[in-house]
Protein backbone atom coordinates (compact mmCIF):
# COMPACT_ATOMS: atom_id res chain seq x y z
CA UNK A 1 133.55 68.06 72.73
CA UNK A 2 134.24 72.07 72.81
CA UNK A 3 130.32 72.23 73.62
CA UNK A 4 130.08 69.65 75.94
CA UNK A 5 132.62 71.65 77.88
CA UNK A 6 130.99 74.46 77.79
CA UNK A 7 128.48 73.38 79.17
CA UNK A 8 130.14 71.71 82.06
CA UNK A 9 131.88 75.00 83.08
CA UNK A 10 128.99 76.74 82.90
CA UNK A 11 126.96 74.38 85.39
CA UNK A 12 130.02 75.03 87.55
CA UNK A 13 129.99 78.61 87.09
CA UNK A 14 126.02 78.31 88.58
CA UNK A 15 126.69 75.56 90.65
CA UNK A 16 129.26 78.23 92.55
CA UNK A 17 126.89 81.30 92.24
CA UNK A 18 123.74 79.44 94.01
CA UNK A 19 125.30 76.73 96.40
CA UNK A 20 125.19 79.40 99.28
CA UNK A 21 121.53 79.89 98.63
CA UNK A 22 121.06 76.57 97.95
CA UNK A 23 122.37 75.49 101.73
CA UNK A 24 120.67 78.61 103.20
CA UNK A 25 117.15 77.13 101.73
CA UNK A 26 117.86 73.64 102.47
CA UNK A 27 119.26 75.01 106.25
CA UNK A 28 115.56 76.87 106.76
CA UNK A 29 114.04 73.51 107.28
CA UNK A 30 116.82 72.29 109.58
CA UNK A 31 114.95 71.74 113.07
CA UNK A 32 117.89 72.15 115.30
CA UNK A 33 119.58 76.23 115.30
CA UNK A 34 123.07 75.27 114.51
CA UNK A 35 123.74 75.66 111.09
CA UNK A 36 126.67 73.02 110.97
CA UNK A 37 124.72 69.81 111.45
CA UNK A 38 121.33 68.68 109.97
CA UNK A 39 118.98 67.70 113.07
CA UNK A 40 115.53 66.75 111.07
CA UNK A 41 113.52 68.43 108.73
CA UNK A 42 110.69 70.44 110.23
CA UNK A 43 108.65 73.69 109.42
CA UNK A 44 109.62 75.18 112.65
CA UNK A 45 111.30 78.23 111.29
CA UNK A 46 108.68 79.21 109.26
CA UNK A 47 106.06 78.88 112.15
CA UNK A 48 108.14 80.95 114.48
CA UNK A 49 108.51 83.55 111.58
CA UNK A 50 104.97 84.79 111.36
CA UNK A 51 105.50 85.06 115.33
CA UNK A 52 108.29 87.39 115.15
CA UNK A 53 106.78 91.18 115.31
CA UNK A 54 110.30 92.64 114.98
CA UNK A 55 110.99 90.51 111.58
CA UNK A 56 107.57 91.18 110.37
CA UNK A 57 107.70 94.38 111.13
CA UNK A 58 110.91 95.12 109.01
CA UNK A 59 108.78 92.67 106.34
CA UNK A 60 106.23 95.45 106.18
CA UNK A 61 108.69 98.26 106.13
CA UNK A 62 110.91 96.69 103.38
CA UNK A 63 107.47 95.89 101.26
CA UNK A 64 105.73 99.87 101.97
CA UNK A 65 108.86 100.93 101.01
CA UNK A 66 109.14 99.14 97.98
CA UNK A 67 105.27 99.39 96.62
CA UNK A 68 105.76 103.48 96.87
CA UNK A 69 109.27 103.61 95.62
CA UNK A 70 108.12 101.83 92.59
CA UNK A 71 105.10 103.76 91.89
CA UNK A 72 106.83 107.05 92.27
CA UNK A 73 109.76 105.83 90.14
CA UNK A 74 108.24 104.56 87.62
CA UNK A 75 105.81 107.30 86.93
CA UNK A 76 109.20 109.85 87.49
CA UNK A 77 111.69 107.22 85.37
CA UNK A 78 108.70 106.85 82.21
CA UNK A 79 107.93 111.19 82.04
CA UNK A 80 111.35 111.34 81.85
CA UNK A 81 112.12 109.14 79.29
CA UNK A 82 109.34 110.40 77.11
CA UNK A 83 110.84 113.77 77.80
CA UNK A 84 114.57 112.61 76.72
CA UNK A 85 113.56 111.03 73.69
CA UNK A 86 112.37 114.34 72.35
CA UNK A 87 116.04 116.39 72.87
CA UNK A 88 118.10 115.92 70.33
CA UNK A 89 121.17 113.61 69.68
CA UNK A 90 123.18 115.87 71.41
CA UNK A 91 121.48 116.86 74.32
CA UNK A 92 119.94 113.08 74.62
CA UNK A 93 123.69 112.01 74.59
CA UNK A 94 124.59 114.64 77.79
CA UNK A 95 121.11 113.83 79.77
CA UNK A 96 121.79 110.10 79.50
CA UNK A 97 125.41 110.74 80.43
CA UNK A 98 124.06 112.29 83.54
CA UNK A 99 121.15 109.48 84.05
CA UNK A 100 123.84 106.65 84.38
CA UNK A 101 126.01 108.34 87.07
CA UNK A 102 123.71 106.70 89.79
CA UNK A 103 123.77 103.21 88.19
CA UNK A 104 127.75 102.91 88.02
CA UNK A 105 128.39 104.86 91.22
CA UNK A 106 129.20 102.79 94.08
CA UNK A 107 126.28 102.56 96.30
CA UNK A 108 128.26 104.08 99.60
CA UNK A 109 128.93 107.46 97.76
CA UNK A 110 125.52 107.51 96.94
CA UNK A 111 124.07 106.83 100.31
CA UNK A 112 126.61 108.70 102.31
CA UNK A 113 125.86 111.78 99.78
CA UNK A 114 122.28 111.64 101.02
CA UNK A 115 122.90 111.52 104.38
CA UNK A 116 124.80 114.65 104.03
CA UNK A 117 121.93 116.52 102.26
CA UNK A 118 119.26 115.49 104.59
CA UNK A 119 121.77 116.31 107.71
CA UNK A 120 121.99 120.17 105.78
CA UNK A 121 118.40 120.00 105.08
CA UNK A 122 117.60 119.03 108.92
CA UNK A 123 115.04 116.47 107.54
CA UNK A 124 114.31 113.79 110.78
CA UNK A 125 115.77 110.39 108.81
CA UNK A 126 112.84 107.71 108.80
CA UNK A 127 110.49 106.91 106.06
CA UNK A 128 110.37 110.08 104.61
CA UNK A 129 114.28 109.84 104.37
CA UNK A 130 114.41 106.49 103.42
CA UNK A 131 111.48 106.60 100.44
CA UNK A 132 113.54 109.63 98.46
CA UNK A 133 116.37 108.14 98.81
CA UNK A 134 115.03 104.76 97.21
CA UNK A 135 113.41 107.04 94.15
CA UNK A 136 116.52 108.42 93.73
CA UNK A 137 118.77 105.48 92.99
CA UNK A 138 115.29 103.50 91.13
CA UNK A 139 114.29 106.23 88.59
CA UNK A 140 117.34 106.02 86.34
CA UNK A 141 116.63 101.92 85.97
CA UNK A 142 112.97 102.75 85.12
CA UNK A 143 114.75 105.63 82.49
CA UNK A 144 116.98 102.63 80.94
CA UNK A 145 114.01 100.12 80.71
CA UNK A 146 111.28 102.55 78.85
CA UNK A 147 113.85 103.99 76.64
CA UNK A 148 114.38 101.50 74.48
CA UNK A 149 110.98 100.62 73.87
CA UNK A 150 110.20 104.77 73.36
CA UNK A 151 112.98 104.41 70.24
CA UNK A 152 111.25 101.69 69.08
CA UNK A 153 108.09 103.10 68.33
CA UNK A 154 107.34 105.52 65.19
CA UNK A 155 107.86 109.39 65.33
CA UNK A 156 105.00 109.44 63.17
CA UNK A 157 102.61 107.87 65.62
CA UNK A 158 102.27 110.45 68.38
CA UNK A 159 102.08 113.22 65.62
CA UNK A 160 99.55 110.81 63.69
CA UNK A 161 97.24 111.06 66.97
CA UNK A 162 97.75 114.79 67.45
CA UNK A 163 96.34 115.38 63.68
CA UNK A 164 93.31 113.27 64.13
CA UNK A 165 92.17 115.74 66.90
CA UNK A 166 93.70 114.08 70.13
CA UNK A 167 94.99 116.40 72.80
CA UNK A 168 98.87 115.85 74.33
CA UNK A 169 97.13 114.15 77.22
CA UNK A 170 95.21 111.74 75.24
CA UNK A 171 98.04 110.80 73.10
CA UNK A 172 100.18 110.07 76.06
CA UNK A 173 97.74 108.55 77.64
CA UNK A 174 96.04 106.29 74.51
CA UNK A 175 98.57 106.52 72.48
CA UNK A 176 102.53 106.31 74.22
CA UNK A 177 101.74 104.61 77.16
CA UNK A 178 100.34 101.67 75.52
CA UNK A 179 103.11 100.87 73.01
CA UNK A 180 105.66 101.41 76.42
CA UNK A 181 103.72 99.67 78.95
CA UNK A 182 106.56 96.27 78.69
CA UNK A 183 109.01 98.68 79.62
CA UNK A 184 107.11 100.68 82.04
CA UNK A 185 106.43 96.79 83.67
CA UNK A 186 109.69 95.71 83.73
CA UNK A 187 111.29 98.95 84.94
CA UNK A 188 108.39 98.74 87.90
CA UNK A 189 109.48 95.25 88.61
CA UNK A 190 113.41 96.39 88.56
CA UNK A 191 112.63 99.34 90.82
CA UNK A 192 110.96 96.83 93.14
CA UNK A 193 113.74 94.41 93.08
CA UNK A 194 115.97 96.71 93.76
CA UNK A 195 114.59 98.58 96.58
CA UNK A 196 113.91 95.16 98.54
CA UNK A 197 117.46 94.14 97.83
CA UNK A 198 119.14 97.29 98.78
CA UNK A 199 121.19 97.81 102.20
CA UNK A 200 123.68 100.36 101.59
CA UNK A 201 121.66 103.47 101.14
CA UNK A 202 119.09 102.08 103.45
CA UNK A 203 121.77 101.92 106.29
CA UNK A 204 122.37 105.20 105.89
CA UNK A 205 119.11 107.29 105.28
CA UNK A 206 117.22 104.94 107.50
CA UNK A 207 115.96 106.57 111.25
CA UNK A 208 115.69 104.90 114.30
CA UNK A 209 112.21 102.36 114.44
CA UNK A 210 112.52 101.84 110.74
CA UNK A 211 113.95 98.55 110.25
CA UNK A 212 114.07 97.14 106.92
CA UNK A 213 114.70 93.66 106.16
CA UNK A 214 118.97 94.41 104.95
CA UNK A 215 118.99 96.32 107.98
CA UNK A 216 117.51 93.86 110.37
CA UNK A 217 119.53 91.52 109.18
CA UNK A 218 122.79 93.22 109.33
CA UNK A 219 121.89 94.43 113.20
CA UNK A 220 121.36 90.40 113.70
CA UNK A 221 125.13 89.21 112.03
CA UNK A 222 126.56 91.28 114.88
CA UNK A 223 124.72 88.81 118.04
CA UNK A 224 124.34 86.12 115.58
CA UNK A 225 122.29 85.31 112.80
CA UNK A 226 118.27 83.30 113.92
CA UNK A 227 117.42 80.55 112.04
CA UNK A 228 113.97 82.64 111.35
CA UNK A 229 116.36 84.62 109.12
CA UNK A 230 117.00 81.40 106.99
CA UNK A 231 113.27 80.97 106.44
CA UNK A 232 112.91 84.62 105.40
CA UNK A 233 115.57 84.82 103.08
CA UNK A 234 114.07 81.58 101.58
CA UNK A 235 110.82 83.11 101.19
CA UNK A 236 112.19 86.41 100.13
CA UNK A 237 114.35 84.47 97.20
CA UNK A 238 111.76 82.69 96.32
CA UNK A 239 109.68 86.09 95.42
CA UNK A 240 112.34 87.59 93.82
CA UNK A 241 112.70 84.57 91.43
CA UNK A 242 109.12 84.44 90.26
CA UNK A 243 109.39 88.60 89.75
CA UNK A 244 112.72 87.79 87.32
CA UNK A 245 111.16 85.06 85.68
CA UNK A 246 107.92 87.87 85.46
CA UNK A 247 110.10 90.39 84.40
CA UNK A 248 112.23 88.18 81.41
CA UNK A 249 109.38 86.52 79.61
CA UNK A 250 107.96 90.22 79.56
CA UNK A 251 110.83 90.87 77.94
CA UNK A 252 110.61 88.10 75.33
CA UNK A 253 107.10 88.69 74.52
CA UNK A 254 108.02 92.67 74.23
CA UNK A 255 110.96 91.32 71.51
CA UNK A 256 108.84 89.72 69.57
């Protein structure tokens, strides 16, 4: 009976989490624009989306953004892992100390921090701005995801390659890299999710003509929220779920 509970609170505990996406989906294929009544199903939203230049072009600001955030990051976050799992205990403990200050600071400290700097630094905020910013609150995540994989691979086998005659490059490149490359993925695919999803630090390091998608839609709540939105957000979640489903059976198959 103690199971069966369990599991009851549980599909409450979801059922709570996801019912506000759950309307927001069902809502994108609402024909009418109120969001209190249900007028007929229809496509309409999603026809008028691709017609949109302003949403589509915060679509394709939010994605550039994204693709070289992640490829920066994750080439920054797995060098520097590699390089922290040589210190030793000691100095591994302090860098890693340091590492996680991003990922448990609140997000306004972080963005507002940034702002400051590039206000001192006289930088014009746009994508420049808004790229470094994104690399700077990704890399630790790609740090945390290659780490563990780095620990879990024998001391002896870079130094194994090195006596056979292969260069530093060569073993990093044939040797390291290979055994990592599940948590190089899945700290790619976190730095991606994360950049798409973010707002705060966006809304802050962002200049004027560079919409992203959090931004976009924030500027909309203030006049009212289009039904396009619903149809984005749809589409968006939808991409976001097949990445974590991506990322987690990575994840399994990396485990065993």
């Amino acid at each position: 009976m103690s199971k069966l509970w369990k599991r009851i609170y549980l599909c409450l505990i979801f059922a709570f989490l996801y019912a506000p996406i759950a309307v927001l989906i069902v809502f994108s294929f609402n024909e009418g624009k109120t969001r209190g009544s249900w007028d007929g199903f229809s496509l309409t939203w999603y026809q008028e989306l691709w017609q949109d230049s302003e949403i589509l072009s915060a679509v394709s600001n939010t994605f550039v953004v994204a693709i070289i955030t992640t490829i920066i990051a994750t080439v920054i976050g797995t060098l520097g892992a590699i390089g922290i799992e040589q210190y030793r205990r000691k100095q591994k403990k302090l860098i890693l100390g340091l590492n996680q200050i991003p990922v448990i600071n609140p997000d306004i400290v972080m963005a507002v921090g940034l702002m400051v700097l590039y206000r001192s630094l006289s930088l014009d905020f746009g994508y420049l701005t808004l790229i470094l910013a994104h690399i700077a609150f990704t890399v630790p995540y790609v740090v945390l995801s290659v780490l563990p994989k780095l620990k879990q691979m024998p001391r002896a086998l870079p130094e194994a390659a090195m006596d056979l005659g292969a260069t530093p490059i060569q073993t990093l490149w044939q040797v390291i890299i290979p055994y990592i490359r599940p948590g190089i993925i899945s700290g790619a695919l976190m730095a991606f999710t994360l950049s798409i999803d973010d707002f705060v630090i966006s809304f802050f390091t962002t200049g004027n003509g560079v919409e992203t998608i959090s931004t976009l839609v924030f500027s909309m709540a203030r006049r009212g929220i289009n039904p396009k939105i619903n149809a984005l957000s749809a589409i968006i979640f939808g991409t976001m779920l097949v990445l974590m489903v991506i990322m987690n059976l990575r994840t399994e198959r990396a485990d065993k």
